[in-house]
N, C-alpha and C. Protein backbone atom coordinates (compact mmCIF):
# COMPACT_ATOMS: atom_id res chain seq x y z
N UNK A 1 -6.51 -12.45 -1.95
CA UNK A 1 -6.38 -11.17 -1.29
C UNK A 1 -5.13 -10.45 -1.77
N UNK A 2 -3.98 -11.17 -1.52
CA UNK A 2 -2.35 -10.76 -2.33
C UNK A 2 -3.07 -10.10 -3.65
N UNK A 3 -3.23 -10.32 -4.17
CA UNK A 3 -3.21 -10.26 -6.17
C UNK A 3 -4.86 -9.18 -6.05
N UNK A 4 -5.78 -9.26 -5.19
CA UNK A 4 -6.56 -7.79 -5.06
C UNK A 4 -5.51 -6.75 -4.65
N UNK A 5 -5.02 -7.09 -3.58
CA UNK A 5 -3.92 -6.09 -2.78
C UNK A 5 -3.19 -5.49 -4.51
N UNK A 6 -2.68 -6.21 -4.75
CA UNK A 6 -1.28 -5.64 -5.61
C UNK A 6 -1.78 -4.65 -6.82
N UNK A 7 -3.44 -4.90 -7.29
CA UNK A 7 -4.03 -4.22 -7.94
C UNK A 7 -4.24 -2.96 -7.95
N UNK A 8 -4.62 -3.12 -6.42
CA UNK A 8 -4.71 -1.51 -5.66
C UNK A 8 -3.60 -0.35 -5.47
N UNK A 9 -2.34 -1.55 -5.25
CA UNK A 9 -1.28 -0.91 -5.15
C UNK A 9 -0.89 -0.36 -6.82
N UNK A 10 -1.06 -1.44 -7.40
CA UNK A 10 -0.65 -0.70 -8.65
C UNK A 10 -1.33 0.56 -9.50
N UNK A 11 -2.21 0.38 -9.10
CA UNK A 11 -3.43 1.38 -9.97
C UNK A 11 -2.87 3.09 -9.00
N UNK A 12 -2.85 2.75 -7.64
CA UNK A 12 -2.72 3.83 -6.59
C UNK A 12 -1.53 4.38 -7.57
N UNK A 13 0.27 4.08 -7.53
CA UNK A 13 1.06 4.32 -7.99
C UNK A 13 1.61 4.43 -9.16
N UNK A 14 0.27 4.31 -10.12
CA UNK A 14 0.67 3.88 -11.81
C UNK A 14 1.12 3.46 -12.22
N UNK A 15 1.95 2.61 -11.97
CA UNK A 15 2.44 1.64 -12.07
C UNK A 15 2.18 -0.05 -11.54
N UNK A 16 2.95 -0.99 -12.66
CA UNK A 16 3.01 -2.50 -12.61
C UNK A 16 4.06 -2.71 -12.12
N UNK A 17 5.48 -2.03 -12.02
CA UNK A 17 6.27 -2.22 -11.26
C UNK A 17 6.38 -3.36 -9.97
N UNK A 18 5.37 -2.17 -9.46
CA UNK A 18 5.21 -2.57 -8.22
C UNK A 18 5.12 -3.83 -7.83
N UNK A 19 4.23 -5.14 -8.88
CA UNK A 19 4.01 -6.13 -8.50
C UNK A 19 5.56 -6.92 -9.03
N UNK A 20 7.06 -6.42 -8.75
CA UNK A 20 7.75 -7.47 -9.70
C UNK A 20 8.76 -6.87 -8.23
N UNK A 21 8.72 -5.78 -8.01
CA UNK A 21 9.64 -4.80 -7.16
C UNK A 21 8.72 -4.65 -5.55
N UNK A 22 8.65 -5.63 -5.16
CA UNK A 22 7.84 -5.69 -3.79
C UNK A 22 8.26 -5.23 -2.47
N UNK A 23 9.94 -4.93 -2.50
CA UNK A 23 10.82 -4.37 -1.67
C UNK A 23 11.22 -3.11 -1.61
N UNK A 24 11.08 -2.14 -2.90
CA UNK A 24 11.14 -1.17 -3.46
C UNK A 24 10.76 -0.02 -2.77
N UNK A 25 11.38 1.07 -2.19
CA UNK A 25 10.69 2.12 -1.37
C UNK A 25 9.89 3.17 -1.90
N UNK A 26 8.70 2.84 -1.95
CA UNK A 26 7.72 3.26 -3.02
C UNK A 26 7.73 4.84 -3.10
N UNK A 27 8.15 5.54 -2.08
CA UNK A 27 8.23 7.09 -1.35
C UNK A 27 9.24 7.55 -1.89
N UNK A 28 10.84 6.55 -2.15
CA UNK A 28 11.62 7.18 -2.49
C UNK A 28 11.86 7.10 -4.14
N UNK A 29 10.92 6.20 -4.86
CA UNK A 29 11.08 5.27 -6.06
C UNK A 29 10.27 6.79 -6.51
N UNK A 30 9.46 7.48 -5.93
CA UNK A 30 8.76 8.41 -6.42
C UNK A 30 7.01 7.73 -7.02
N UNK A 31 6.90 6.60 -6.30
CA UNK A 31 5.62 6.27 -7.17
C UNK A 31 4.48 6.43 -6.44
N UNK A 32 4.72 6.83 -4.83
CA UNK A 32 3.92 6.87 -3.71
C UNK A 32 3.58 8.31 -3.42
N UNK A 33 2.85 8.87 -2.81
CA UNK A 33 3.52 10.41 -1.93
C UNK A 33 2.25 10.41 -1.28
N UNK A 34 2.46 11.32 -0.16
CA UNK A 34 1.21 11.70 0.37
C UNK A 34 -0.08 11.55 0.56
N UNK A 35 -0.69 12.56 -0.51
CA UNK A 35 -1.93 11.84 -0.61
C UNK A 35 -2.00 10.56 -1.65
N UNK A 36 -1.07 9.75 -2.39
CA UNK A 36 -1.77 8.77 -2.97
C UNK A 36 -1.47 7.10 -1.50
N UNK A 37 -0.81 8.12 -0.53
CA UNK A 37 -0.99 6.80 0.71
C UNK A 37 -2.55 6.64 1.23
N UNK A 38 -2.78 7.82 1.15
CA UNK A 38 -4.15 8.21 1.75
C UNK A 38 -5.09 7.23 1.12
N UNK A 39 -4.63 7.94 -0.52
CA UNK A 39 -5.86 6.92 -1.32
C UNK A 39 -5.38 5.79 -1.17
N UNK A 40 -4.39 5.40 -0.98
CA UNK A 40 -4.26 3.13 -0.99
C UNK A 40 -5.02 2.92 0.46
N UNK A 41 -4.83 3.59 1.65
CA UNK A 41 -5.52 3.65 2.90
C UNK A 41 -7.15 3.25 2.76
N UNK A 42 -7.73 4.16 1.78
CA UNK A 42 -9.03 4.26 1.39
C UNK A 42 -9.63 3.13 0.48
N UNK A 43 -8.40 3.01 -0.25
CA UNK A 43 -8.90 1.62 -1.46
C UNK A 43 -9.05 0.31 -0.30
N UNK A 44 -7.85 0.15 0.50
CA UNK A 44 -7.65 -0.81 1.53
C UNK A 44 -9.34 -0.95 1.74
N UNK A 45 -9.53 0.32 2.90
CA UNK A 45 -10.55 0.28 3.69
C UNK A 45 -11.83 -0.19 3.04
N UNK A 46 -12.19 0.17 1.65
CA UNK A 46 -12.89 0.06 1.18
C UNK A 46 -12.98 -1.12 0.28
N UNK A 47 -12.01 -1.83 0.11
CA UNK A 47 -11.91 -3.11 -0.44
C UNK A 47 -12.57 -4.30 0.86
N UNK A 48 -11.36 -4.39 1.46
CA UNK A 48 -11.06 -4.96 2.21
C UNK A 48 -11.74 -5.09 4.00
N UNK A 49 -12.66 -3.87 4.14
CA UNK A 49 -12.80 -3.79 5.73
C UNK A 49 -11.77 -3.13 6.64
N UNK A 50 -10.33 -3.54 6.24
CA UNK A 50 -9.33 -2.67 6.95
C UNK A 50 -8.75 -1.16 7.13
N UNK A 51 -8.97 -0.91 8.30
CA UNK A 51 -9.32 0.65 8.96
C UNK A 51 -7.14 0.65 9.06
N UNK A 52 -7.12 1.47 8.21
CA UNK A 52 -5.49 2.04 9.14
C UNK A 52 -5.50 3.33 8.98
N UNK A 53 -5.60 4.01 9.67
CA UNK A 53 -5.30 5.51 10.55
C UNK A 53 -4.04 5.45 9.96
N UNK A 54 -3.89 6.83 9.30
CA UNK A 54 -2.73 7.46 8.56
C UNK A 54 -1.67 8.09 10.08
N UNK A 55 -2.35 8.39 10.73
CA UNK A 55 -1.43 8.71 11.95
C UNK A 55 -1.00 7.41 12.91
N UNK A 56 -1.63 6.09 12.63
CA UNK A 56 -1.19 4.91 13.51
C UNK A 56 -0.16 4.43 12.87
N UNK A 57 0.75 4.33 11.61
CA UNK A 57 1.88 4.18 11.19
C UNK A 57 2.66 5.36 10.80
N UNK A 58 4.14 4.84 10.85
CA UNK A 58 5.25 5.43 10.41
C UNK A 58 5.14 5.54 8.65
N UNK A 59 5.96 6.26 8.30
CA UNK A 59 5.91 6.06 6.70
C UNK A 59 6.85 4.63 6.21
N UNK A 60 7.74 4.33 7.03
CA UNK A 60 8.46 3.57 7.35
C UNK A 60 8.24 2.14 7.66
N UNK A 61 6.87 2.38 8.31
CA UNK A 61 5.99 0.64 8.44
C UNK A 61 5.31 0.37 7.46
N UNK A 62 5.20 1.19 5.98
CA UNK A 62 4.49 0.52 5.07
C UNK A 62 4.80 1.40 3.40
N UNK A 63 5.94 1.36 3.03
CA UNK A 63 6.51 1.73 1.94
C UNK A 63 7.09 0.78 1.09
N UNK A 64 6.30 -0.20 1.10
CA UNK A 64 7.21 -1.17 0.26
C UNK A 64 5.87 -2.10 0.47
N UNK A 65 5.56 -2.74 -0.81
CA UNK A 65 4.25 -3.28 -1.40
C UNK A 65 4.31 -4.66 -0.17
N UNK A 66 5.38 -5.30 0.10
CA UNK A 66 5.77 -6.58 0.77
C UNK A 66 4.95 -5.65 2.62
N UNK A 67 5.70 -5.00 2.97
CA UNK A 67 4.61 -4.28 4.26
C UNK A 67 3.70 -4.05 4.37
N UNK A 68 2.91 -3.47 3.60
CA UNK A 68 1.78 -2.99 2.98
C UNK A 68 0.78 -4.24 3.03
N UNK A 69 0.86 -5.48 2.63
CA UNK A 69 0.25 -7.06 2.41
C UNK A 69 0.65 -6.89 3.84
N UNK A 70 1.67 -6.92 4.39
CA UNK A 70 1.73 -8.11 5.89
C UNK A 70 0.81 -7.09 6.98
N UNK A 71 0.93 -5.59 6.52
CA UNK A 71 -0.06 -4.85 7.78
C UNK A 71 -1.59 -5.38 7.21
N UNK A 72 -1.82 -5.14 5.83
CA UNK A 72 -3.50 -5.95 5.92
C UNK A 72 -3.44 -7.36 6.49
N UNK A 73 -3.06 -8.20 6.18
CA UNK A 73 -2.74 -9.39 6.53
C UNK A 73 -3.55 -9.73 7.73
N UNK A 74 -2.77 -8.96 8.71
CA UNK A 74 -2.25 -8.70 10.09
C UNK A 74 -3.97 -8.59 10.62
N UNK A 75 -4.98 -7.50 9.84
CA UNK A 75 -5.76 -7.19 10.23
C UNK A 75 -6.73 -7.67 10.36
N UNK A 76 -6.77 -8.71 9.40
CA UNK A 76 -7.49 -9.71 8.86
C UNK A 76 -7.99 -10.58 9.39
């Protein structure tokens, strides 16, 4: 699931980074924004089964690839 997850994340942000920099504030790193949360939301949902409502988190509960795994996780 990790290593699907990190795929998604990476492809979402264009970057491989992401899988080395898991702490990294993806919003402020510039590799995230807006709508590409939307689309990782959608890849999630659509991978995975997991529903997260863009209005049920903070930007803050899931900007960093390491949050992002523990909220699917979570859902799981």
């Amino acid at each position: 699931m990790e290593e699907k997850l990190l795929d998604i994340i990476a492809e979402v942000c264009d970057s491989d980074d992401v899988r080395a920099e898991r702490d990294v504030d993806l919003f402020a790193a510039g590799l995230l924004d807006s709508m590409g949360a939307i689309d990782l939301l959608v890849e999630i949902e659509d991978e995975f089964g997991v529903v997260i409502a863009p209005t049920e988190l903070e930007r803050e509960d899931m900007n960093t690839v390491n949050k992002i795994i523990a909220r699917v996780q979570e859902r799981l």
